[in-house]
C-alpha atoms as a PDB file:
ATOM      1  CA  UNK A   1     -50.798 -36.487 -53.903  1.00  0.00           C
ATOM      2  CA  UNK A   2     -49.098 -33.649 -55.869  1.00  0.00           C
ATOM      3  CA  UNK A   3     -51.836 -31.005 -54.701  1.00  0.00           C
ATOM      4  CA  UNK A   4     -51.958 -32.215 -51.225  1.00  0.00           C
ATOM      5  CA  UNK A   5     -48.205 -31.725 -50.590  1.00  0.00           C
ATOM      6  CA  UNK A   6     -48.533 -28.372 -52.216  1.00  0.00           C
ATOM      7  CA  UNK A   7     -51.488 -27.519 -49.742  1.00  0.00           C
ATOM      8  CA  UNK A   8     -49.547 -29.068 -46.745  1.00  0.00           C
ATOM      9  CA  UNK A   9     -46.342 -27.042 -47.547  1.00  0.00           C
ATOM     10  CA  UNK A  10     -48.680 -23.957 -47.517  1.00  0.00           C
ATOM     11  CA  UNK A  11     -50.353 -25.045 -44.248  1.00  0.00           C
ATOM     12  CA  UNK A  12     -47.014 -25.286 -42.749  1.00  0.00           C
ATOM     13  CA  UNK A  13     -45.712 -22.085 -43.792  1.00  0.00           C
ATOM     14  CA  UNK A  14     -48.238 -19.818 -43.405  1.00  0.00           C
ATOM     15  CA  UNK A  15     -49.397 -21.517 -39.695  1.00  0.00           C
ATOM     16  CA  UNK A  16     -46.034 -20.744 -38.952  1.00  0.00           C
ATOM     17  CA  UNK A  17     -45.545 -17.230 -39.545  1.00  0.00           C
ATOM     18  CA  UNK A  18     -49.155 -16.900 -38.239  1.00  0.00           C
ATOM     19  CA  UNK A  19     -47.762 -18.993 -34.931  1.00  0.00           C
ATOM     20  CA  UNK A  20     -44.700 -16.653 -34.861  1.00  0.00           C
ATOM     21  CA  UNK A  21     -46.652 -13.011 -35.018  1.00  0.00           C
ATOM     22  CA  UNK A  22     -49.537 -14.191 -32.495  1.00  0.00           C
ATOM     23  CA  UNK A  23     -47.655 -15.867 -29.983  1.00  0.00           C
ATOM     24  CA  UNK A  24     -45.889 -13.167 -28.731  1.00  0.00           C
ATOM     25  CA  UNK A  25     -48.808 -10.920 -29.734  1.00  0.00           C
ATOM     26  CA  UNK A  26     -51.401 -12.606 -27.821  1.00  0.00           C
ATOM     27  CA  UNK A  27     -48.933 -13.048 -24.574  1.00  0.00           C
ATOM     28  CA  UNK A  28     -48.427  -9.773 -24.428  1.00  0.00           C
ATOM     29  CA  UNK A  29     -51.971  -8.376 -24.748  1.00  0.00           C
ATOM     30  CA  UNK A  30     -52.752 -11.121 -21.944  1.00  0.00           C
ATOM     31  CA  UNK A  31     -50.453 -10.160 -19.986  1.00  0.00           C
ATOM     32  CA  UNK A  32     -51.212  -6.229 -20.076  1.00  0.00           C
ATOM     33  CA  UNK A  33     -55.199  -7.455 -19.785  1.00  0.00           C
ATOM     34  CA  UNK A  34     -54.559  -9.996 -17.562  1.00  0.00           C
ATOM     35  CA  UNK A  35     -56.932 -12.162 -19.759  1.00  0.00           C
ATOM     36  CA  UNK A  36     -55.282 -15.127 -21.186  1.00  0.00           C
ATOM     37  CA  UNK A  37     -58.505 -15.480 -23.289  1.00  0.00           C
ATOM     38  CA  UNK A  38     -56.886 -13.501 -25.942  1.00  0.00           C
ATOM     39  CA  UNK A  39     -54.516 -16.388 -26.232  1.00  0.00           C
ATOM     40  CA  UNK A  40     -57.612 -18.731 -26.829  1.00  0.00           C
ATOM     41  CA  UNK A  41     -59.210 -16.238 -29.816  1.00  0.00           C
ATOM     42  CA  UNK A  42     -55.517 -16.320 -31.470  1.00  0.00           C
ATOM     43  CA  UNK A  43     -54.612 -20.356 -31.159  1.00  0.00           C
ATOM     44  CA  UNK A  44     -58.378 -21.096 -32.321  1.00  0.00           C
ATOM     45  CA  UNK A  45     -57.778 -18.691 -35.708  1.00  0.00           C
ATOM     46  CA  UNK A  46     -54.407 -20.470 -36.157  1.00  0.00           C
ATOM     47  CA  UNK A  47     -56.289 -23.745 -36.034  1.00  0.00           C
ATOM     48  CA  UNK A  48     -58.749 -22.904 -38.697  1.00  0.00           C
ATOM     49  CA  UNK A  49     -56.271 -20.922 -40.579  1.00  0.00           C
ATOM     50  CA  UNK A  50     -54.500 -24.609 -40.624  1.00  0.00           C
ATOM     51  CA  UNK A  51     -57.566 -26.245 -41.589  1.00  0.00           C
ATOM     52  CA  UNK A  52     -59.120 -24.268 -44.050  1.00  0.00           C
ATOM     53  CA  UNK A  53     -55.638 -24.271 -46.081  1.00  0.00           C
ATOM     54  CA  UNK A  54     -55.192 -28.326 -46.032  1.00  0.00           C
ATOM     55  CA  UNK A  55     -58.847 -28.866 -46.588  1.00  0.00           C
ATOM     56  CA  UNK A  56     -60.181 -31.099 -44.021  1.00  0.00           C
ATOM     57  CA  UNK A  57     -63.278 -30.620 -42.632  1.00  0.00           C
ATOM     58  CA  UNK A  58     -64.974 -31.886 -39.251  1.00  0.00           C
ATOM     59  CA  UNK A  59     -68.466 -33.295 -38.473  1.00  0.00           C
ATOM     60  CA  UNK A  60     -69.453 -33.332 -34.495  1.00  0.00           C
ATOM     61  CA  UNK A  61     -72.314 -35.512 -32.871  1.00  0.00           C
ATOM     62  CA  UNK A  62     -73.193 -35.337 -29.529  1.00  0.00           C
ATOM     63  CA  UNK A  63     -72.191 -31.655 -29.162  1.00  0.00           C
ATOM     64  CA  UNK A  64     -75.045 -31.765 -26.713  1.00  0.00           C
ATOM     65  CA  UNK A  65     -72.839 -33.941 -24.084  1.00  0.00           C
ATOM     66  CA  UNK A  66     -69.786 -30.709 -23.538  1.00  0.00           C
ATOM     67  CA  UNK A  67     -70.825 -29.142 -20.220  1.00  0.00           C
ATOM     68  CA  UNK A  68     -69.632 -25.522 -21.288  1.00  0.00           C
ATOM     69  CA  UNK A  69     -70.892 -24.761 -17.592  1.00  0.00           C
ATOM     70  CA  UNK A  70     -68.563 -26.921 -15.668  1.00  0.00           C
ATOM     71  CA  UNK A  71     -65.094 -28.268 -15.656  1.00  0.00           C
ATOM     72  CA  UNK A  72     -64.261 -31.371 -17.420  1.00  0.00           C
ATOM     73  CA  UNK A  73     -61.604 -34.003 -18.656  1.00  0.00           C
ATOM     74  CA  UNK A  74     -62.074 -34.261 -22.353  1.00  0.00           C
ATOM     75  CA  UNK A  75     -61.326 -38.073 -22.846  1.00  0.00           C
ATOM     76  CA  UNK A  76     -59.967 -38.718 -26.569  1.00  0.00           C
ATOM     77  CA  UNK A  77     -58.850 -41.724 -28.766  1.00  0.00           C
ATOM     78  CA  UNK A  78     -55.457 -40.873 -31.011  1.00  0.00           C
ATOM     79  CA  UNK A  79     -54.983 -41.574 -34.525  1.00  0.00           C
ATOM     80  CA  UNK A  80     -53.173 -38.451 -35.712  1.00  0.00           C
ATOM     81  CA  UNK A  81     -51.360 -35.481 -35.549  1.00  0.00           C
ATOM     82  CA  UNK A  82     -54.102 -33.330 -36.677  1.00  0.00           C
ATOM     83  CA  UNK A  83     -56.300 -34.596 -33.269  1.00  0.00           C
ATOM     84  CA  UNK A  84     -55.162 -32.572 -30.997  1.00  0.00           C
ATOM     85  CA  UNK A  85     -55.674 -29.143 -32.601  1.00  0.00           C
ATOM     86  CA  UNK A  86     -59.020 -30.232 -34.292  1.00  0.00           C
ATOM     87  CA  UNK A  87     -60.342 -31.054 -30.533  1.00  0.00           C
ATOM     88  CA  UNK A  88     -58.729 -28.235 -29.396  1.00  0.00           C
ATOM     89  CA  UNK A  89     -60.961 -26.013 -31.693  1.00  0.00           C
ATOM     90  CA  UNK A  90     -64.128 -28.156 -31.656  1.00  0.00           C
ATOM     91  CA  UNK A  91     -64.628 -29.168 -28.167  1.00  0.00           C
ATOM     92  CA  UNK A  92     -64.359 -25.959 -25.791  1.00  0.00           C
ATOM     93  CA  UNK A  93     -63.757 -22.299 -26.552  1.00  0.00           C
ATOM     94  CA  UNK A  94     -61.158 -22.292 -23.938  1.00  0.00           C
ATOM     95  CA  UNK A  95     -59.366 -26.487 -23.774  1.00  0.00           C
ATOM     96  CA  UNK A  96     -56.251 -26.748 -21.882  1.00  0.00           C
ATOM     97  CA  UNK A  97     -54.168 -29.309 -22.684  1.00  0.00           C
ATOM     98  CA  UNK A  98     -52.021 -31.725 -21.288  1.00  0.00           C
ATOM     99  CA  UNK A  99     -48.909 -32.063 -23.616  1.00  0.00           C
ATOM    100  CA  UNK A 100     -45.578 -33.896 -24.268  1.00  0.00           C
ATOM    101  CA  UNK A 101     -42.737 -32.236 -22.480  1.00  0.00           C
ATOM    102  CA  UNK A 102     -40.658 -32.265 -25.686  1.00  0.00           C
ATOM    103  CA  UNK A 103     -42.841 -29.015 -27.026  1.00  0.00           C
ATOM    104  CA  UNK A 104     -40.698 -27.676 -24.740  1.00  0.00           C
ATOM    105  CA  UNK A 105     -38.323 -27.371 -27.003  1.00  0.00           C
ATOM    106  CA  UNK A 106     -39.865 -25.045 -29.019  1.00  0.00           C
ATOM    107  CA  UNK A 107     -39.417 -22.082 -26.911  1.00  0.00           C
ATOM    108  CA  UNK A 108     -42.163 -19.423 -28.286  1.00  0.00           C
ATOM    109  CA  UNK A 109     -44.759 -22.198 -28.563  1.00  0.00           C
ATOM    110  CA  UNK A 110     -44.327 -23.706 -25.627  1.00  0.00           C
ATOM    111  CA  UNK A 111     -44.010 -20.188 -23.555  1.00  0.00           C
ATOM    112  CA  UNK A 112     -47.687 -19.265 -25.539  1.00  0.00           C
ATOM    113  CA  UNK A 113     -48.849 -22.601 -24.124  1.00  0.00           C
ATOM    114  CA  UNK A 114     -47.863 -22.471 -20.227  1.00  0.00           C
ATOM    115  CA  UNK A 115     -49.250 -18.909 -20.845  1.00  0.00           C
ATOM    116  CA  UNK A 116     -52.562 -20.313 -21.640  1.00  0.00           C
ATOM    117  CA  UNK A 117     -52.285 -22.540 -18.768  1.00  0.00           C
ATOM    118  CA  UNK A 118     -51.484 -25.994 -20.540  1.00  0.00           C
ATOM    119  CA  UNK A 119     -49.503 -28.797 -18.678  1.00  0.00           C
ATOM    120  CA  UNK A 120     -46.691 -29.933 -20.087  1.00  0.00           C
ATOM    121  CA  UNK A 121     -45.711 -33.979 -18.567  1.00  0.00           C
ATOM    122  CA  UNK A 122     -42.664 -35.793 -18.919  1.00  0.00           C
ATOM    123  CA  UNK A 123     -43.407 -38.681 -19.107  1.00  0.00           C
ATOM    124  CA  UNK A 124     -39.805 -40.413 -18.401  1.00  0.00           C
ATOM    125  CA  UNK A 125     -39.651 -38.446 -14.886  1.00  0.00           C
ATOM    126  CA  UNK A 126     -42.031 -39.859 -12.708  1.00  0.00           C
ATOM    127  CA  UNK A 127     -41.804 -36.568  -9.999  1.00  0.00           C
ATOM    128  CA  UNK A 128     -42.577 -34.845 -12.691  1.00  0.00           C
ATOM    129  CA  UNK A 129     -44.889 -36.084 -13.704  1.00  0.00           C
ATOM    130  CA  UNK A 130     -47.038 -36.132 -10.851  1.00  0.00           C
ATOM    131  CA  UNK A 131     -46.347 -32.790 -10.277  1.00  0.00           C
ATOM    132  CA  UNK A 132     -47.864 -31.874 -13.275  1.00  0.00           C
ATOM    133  CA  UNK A 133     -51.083 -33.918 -12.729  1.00  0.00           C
ATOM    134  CA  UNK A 134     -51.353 -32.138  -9.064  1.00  0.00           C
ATOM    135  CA  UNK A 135     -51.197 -29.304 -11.360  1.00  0.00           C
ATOM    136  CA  UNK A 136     -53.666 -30.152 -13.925  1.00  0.00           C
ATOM    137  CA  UNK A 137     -56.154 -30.985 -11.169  1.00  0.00           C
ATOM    138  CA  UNK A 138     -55.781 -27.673  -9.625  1.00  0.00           C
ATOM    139  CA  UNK A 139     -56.779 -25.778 -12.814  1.00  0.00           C
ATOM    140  CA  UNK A 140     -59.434 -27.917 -13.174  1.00  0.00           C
ATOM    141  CA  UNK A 141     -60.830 -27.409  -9.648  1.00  0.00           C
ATOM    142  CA  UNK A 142     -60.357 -23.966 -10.522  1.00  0.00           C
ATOM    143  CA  UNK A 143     -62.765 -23.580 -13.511  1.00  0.00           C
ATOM    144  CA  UNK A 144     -60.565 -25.118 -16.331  1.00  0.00           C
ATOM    145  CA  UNK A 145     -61.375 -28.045 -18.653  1.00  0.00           C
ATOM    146  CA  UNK A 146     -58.959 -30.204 -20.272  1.00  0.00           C
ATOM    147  CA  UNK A 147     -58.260 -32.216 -22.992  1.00  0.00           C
ATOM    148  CA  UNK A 148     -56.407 -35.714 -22.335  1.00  0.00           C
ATOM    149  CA  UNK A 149     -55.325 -38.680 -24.750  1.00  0.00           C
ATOM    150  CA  UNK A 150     -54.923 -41.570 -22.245  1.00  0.00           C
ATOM    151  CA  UNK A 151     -53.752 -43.630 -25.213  1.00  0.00           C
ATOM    152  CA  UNK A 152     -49.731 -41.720 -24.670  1.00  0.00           C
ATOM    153  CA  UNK A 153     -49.022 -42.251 -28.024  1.00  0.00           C
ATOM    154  CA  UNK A 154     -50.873 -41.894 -31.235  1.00  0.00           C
ATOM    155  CA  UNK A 155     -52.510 -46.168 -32.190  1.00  0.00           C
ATOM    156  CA  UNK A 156     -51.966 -47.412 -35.854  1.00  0.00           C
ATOM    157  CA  UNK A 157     -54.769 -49.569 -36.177  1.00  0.00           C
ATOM    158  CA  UNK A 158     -58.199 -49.280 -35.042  1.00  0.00           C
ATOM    159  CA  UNK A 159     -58.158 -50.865 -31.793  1.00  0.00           C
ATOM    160  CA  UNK A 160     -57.302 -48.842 -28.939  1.00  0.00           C
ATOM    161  CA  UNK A 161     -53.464 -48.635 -27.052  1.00  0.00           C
ATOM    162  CA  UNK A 162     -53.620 -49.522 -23.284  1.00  0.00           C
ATOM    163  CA  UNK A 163     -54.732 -47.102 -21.439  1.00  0.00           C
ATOM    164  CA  UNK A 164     -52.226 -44.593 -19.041  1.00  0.00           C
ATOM    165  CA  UNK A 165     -53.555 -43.536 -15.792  1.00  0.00           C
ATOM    166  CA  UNK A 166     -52.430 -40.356 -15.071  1.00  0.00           C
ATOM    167  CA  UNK A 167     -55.121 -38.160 -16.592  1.00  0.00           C
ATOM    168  CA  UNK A 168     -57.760 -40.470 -14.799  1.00  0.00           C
ATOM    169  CA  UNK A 169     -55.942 -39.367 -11.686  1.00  0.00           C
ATOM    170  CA  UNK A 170     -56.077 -35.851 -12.316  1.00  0.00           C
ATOM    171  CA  UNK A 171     -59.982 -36.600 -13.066  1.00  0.00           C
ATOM    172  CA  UNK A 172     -60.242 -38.166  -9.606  1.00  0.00           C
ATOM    173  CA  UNK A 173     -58.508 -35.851  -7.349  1.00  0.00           C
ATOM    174  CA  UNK A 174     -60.199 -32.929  -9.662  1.00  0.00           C
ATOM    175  CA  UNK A 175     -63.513 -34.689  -8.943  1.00  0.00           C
ATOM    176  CA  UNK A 176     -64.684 -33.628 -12.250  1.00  0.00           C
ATOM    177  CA  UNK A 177     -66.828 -35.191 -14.761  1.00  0.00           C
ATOM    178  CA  UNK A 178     -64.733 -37.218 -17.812  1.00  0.00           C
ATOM    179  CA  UNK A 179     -66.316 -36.634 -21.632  1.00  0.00           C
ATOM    180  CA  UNK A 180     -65.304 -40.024 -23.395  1.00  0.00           C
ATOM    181  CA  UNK A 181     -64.667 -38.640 -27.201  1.00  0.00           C
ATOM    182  CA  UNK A 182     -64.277 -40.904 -30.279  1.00  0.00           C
ATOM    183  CA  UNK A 183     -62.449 -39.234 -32.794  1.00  0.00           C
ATOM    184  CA  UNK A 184     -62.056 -40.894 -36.524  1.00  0.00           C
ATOM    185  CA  UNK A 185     -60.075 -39.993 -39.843  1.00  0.00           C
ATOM    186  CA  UNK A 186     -57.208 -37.971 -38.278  1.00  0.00           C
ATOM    187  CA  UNK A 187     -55.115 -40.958 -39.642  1.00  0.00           C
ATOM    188  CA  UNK A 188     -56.320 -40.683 -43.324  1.00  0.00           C
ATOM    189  CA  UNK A 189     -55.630 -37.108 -42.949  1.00  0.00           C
ATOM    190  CA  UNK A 190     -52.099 -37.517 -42.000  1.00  0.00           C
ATOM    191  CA  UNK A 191     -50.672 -40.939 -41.487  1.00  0.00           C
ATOM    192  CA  UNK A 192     -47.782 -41.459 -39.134  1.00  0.00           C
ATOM    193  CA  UNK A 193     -44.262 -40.733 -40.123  1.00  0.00           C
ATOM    194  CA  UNK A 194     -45.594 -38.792 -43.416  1.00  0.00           C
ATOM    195  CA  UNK A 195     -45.807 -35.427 -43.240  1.00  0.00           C
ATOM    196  CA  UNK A 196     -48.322 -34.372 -45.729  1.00  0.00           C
ATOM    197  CA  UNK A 197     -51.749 -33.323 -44.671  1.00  0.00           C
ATOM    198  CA  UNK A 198     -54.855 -34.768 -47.021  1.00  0.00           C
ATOM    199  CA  UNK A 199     -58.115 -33.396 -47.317  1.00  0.00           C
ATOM    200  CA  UNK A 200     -60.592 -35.228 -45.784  1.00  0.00           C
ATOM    201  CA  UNK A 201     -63.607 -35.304 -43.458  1.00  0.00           C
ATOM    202  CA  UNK A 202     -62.690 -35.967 -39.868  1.00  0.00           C
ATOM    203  CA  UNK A 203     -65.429 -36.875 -37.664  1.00  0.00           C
ATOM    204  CA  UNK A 204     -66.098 -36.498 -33.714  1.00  0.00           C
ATOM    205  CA  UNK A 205     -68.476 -38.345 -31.470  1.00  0.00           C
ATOM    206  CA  UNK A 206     -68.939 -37.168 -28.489  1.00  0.00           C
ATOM    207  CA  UNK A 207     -70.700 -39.224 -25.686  1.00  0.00           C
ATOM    208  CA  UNK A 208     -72.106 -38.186 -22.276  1.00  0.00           C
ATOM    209  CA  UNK A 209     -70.347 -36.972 -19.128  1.00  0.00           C
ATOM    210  CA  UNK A 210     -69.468 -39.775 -17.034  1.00  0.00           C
ATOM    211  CA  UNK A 211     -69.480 -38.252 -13.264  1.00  0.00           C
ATOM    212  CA  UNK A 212     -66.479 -39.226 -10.466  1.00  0.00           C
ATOM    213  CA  UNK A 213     -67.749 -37.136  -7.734  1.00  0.00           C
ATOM    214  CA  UNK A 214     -67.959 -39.364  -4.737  1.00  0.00           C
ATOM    215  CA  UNK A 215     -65.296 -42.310  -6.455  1.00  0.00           C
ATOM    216  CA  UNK A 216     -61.453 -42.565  -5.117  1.00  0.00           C
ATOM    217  CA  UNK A 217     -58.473 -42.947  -6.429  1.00  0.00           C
ATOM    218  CA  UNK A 218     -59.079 -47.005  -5.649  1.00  0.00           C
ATOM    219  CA  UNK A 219     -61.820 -46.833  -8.369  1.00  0.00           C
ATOM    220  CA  UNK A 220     -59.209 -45.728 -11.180  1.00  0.00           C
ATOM    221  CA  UNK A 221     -58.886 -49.271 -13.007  1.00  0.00           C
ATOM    222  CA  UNK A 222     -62.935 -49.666 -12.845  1.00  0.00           C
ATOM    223  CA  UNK A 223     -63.352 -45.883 -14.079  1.00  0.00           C
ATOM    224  CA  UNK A 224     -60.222 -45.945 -16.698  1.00  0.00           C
ATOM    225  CA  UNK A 225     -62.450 -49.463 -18.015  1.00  0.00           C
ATOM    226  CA  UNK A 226     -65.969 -47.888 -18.092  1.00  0.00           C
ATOM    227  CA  UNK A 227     -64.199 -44.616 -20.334  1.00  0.00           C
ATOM    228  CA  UNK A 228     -62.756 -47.395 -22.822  1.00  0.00           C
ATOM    229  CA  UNK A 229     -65.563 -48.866 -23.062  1.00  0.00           C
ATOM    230  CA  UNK A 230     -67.446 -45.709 -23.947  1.00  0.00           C
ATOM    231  CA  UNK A 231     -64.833 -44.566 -26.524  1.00  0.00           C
ATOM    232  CA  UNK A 232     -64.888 -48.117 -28.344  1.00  0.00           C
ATOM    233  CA  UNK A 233     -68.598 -47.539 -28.249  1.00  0.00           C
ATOM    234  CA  UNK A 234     -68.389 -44.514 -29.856  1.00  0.00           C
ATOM    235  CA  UNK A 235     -66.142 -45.891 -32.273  1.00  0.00           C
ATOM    236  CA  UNK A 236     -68.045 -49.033 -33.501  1.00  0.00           C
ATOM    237  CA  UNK A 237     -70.846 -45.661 -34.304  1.00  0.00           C
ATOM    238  CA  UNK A 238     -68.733 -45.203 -37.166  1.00  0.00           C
ATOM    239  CA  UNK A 239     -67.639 -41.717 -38.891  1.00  0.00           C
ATOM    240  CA  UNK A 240     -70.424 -38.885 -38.866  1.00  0.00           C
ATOM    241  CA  UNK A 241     -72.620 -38.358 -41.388  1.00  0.00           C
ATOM    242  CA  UNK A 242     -74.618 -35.517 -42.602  1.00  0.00           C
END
């Protein structure tokens, strides 16, 4: 326990100052390029920066199911903390996001992200909020895949939260394909409420594109259904192996 707090402490500090020279770094090369790629190179070396210094390590089946040629909705279960930048780095060279509003208030971070072209959604404001999934869908219709935790929150058992709809929505009016993803041992890498990171093997299953072109928005409950069921499939798989 000792050794992993040590490591975390590390992690934290040095993904911090890394955070705090290649934000503004990377947003201003974009900006003078007018690629926002950059942006992508710099957040994917501060994820593995993160990574290599706590130790955990990732195993990925099904790699063979990402349509790198096409826009998608990256589907994921939530366990952890650590799932959203492990996805991030695994899934797609270039993953938007949809995130909490509250990074918000961390000004450079969340200035690097709506640089990048992440969507931030509150959650508590319903305008907002569907503003922000009119949004979403419009990057995706433009070329842009993102990644989406339907669950809202991260689930402390094994079983899976309800369900939100709003990313299925953005899916829908988007009429882009949704990648159901099982992820497993974010939350014996960093349980909730504790702060240290431990390192272990985190494994992701990824499962085949399930298509919307052609279904309306009156199909959401039977499409938000068939993604479960996909993701609990992919669950019951178990971790990855080598």
């Amino acid at each position: 326990m000792l050794i992993a707090a040590v490591r975390s402490a590390a992690t934290y500090i040095a993904v911090s100052v890394y955070v705090l020279f290649a934000a503004p770094i990377g947003m201003l090369l974009a900006m003078i390029f007018r690629w926002k790629g950059v942006l992508y190179i710099f957040g994917h070396g501060g994820v593995r920066l993160g990574l290599g210094l706590c130790g955990i390590r990732v195993r990925v089946a099904g790699a063979q199911h990402i349509p790198l040629d096409r826009a998608a909705v990256y589907c994921a279960n939530h366990q952890s903390n650590v799932d959203p930048p492990i996805l991030f780095d695994k899934l797609h060279p270039r993953m938007h996001i949809v995130y909490k509003a509250e990074i918000d208030a961390i000004p450079l971070l969340a200035r690097a992200f709506r640089h990048g072209g992440f969507v931030p959604i509150d959650r508590r404001n319903r305008e907002a909020a569907m503003r922000s999934l009119e949004a979403g869908a419009l990057s995706i219709r433009s070329g842009n895949s993102f990644l989406i935790f339907p669950e809202g929150t991260r689930s402390t058992t094994a079983g899976l939260l309800p369900f939100k709809k709003g990313g299925f929505l953005m899916a829908l009016k988007a009429q882009a394909p949704i990648v159901p993803v099982a992820i497993q041992g974010g939350r014996d890498a960093m349980q909730r409420g504790s702060r240290i990171i431990r390192p272990v093997t985190v494994s992701i299953r990824v499962g085949a594109p399930i298509e919307t072109a052609g279904l309306q928005l009156a199909d959401r409950d039977a499409l938000i259904a068939r993604v479960r069921a996909r993701i609990e499939a992919l669950l019951a798989e178990g971790p990855v192996v080598d």
